[in-house]
N, C-alpha and C. Protein backbone atom coordinates (compact mmCIF):
# COMPACT_ATOMS: atom_id res chain seq x y z
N UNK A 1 -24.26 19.19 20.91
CA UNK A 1 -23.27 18.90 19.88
C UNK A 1 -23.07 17.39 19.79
N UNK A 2 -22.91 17.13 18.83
CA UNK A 2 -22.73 15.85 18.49
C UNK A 2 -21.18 15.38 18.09
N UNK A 3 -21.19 14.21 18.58
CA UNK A 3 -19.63 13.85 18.94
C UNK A 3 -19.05 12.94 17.60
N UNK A 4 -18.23 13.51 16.65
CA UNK A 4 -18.20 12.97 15.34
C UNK A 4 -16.21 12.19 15.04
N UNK A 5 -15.85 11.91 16.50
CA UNK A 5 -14.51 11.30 16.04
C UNK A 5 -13.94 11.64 17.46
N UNK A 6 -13.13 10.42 17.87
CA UNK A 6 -12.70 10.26 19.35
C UNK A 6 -11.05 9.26 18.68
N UNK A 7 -10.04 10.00 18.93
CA UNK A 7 -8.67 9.38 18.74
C UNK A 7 -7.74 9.58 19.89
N UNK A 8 -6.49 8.84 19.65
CA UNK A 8 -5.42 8.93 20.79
C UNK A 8 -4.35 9.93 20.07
N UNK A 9 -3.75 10.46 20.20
CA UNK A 9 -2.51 11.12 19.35
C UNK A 9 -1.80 11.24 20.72
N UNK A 10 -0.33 10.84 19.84
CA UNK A 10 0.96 11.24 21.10
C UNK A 10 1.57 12.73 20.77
N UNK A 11 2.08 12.94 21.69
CA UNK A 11 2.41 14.34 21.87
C UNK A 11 3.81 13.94 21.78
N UNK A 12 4.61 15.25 21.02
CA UNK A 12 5.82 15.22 20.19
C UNK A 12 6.58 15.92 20.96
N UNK A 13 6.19 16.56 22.21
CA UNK A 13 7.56 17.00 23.19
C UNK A 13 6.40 17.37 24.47
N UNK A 14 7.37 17.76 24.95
CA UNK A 14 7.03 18.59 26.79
C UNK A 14 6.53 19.72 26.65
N UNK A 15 5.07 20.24 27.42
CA UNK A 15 5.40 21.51 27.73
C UNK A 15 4.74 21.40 28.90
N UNK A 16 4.96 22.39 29.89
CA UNK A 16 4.63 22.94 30.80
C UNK A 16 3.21 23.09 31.54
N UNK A 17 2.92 22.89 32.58
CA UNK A 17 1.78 23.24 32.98
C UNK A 17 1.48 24.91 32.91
N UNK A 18 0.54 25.53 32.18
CA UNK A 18 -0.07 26.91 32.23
C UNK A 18 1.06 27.40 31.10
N UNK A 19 2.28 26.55 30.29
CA UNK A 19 2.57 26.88 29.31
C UNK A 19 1.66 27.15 27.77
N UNK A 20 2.40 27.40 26.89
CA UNK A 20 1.96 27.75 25.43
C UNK A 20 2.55 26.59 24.40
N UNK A 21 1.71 26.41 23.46
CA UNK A 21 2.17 25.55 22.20
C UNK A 21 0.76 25.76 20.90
N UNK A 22 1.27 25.52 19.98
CA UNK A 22 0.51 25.12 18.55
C UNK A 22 -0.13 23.25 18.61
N UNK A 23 -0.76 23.30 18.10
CA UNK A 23 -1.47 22.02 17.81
C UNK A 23 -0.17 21.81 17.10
N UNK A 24 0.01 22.44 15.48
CA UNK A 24 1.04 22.44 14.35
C UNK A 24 2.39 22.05 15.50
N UNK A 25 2.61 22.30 16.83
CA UNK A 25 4.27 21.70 17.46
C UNK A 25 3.68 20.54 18.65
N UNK A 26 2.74 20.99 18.87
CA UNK A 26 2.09 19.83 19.61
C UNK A 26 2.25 18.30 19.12
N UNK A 27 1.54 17.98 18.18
CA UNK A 27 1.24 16.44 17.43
C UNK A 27 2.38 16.99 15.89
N UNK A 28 2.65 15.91 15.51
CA UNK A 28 3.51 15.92 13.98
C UNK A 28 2.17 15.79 13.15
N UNK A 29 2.94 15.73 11.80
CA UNK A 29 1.82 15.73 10.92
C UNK A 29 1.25 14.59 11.21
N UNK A 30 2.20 12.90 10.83
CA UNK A 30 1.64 12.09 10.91
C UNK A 30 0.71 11.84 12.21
N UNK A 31 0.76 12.45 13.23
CA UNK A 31 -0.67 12.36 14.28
C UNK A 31 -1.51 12.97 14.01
N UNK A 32 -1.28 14.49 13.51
CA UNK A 32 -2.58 15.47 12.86
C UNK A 32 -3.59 14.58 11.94
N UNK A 33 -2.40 13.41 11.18
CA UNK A 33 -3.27 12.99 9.47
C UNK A 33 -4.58 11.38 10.39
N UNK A 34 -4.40 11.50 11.52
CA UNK A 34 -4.34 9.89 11.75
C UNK A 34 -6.49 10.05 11.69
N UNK A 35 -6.54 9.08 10.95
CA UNK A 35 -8.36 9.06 10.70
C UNK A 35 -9.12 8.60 11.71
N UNK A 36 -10.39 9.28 11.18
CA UNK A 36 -11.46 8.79 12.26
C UNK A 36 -12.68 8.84 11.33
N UNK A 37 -13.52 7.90 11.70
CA UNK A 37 -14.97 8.60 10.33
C UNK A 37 -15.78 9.26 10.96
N UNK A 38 -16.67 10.30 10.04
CA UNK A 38 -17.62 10.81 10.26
C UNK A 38 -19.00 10.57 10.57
N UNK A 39 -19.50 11.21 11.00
CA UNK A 39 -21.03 10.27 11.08
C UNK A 39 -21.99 11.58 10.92
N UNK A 40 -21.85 12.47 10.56
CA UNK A 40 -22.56 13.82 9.64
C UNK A 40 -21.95 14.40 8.77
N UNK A 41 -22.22 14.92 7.35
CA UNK A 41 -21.90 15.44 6.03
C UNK A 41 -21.41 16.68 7.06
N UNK A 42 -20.16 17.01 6.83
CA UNK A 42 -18.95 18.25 7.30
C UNK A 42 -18.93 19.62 6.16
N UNK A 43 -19.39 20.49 5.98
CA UNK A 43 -19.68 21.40 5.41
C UNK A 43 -18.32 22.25 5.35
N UNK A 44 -17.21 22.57 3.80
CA UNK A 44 -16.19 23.47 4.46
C UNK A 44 -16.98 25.06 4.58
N UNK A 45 -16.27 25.54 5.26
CA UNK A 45 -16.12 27.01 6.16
C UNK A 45 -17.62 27.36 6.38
N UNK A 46 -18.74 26.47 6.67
CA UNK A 46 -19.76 25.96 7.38
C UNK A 46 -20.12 25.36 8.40
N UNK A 47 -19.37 24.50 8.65
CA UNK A 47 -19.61 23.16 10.11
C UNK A 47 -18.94 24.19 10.86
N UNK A 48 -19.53 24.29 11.85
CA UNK A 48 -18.78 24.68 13.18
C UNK A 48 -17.66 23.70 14.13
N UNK A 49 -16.97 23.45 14.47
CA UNK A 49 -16.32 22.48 14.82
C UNK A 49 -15.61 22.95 16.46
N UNK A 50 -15.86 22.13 17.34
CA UNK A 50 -15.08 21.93 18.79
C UNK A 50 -14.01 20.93 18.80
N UNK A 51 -12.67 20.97 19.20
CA UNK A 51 -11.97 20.16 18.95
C UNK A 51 -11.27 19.67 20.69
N UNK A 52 -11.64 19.12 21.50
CA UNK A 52 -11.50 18.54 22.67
C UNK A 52 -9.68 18.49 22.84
N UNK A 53 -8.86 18.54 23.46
CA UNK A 53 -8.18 17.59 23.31
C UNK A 53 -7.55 17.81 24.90
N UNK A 54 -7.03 16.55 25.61
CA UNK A 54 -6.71 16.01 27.09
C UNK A 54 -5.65 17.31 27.20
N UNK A 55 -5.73 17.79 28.55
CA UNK A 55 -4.36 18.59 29.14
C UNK A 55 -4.46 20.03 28.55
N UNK A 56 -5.22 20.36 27.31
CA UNK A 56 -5.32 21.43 26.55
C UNK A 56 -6.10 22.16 26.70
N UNK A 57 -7.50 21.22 26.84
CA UNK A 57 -8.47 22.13 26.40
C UNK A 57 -9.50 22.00 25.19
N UNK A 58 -10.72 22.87 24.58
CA UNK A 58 -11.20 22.96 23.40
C UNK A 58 -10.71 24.25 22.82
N UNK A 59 -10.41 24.16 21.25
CA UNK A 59 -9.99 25.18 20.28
C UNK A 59 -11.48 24.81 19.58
N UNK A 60 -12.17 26.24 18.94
CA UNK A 60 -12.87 26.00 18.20
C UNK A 60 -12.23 26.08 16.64
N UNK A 61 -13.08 25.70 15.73
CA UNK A 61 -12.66 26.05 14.81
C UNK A 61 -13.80 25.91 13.30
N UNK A 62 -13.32 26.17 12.02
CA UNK A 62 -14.57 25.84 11.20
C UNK A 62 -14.19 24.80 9.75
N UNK A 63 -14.84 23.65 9.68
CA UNK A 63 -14.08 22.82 8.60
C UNK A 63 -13.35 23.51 7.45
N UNK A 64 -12.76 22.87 7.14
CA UNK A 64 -11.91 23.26 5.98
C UNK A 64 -11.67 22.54 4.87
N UNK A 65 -13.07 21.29 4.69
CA UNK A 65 -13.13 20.47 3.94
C UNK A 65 -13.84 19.74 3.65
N UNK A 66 -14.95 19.89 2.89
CA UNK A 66 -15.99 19.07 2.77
C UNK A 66 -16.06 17.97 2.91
N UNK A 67 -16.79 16.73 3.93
CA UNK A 67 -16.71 15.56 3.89
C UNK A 67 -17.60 14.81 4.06
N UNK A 68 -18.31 13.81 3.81
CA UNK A 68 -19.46 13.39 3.46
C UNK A 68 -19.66 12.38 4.79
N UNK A 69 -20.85 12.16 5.52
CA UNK A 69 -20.83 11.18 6.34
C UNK A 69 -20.70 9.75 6.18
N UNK A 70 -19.73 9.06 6.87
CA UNK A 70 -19.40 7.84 6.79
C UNK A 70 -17.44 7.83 5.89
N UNK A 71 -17.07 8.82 5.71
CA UNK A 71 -15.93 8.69 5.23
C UNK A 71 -14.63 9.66 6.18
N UNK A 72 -13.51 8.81 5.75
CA UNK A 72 -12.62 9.08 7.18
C UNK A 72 -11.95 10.67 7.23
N UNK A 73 -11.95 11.10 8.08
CA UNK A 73 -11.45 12.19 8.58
C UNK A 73 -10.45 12.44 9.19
N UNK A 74 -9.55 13.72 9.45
CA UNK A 74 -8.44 13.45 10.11
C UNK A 74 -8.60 15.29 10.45
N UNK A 75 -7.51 15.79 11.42
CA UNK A 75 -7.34 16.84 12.02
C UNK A 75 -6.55 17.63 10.94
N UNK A 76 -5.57 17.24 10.56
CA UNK A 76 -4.94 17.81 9.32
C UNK A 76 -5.76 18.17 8.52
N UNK A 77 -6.46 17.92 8.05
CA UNK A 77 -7.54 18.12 6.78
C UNK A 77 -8.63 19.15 7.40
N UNK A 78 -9.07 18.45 8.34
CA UNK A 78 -10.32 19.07 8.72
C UNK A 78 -10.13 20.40 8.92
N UNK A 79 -9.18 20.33 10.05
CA UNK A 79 -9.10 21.99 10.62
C UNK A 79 -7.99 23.24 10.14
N UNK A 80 -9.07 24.07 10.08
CA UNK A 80 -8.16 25.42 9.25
C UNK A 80 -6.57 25.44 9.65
N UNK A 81 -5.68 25.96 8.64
CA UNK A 81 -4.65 26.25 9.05
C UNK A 81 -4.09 26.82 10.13
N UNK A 82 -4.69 28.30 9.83
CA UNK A 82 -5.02 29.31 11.34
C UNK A 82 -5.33 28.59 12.35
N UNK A 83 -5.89 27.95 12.68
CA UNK A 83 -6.55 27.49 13.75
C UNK A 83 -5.66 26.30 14.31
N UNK A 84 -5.41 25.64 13.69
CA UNK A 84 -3.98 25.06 13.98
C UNK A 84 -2.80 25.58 14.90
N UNK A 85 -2.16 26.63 14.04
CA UNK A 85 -1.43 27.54 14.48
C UNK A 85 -1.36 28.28 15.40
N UNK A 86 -3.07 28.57 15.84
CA UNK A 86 -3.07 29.51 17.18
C UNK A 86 -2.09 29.15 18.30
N UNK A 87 -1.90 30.21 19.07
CA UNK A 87 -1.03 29.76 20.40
C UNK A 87 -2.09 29.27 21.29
N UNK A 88 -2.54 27.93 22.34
CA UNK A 88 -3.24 27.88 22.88
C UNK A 88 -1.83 27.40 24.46
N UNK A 89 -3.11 27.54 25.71
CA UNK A 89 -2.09 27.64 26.92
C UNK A 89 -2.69 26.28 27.45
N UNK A 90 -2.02 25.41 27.96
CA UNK A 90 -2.22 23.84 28.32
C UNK A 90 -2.25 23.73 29.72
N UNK A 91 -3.13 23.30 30.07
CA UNK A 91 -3.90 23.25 31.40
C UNK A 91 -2.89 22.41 32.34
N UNK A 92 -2.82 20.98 31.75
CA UNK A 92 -2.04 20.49 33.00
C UNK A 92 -0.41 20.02 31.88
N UNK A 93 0.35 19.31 32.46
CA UNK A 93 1.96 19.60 32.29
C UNK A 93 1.46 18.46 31.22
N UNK A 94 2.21 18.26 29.99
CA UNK A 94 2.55 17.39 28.94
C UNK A 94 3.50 16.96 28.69
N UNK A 95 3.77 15.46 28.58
CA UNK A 95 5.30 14.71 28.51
C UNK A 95 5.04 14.40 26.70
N UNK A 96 6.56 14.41 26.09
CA UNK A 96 6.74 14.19 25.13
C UNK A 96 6.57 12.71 25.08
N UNK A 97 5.24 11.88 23.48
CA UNK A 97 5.11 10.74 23.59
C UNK A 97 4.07 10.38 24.41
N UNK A 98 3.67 11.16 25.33
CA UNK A 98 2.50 10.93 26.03
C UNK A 98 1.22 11.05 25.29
N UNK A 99 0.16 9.95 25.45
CA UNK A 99 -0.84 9.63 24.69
C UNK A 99 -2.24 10.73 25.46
N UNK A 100 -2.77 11.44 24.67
CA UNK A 100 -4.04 12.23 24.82
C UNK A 100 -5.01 12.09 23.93
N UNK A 101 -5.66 11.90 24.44
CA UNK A 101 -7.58 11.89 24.16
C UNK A 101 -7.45 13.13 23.06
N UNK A 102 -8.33 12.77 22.18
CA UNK A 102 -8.88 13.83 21.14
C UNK A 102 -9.79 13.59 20.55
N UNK A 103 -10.90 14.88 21.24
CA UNK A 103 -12.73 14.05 20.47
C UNK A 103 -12.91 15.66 19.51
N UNK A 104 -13.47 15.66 18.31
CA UNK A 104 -14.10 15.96 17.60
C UNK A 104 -15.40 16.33 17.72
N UNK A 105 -16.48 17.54 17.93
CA UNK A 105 -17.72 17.43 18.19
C UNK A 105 -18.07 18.46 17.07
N UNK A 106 -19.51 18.30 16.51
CA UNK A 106 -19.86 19.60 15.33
C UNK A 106 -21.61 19.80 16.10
């Protein structure tokens, strides 16, 4: 897989080690919207997409927006609603404001 966008996003509250949260309560919008460019043409409900992120884990998911290589991208856009929304369970403990890694791979 090829690695198509590597950002920082802060995290918008606390949760728990081996707790539950949404991406959607995890990061606000404005961290969901924050860009990165592409570097392969993003196919919607085609590209397969891995979404990395520190303390969490990978969510898969499948674009949700056609985007051409070399133009900027963001998590909001890219990734399905649903997929957003899922409940995922967070590996190690998360402080609100605390800065995490988030890579993008297709």
């Amino acid at each position: 897989m090829a690695v198509i966008g590597k950002i920082e996003m802060q995290a918008g509250r606390d949760v728990a080690a081996n707790g539950e949260t949404r991406l959607l309560d995890l990061f606000s919008f404005s961290e969901r919207s924050k860009p990165f460019v592409t570097d392969v043409d993003i196919k919607k409900d085609e590209t397969k997409l891995k979404v990395h992120v520190d303390k969490v884990g990978i969510l898969e998911t499948t674009a949700d927006l056609n985007i051409p290589k070399g133009f900027n991208a963001n998590l909001a856009t890219l990734m399905k609603w649903a997929d957003e929304s899922k409940t995922v369970k967070v590996l190690k403990a998360i402080k609100k404001d605390e800065s995490l890694a988030v890579m993008v791979e297709v």
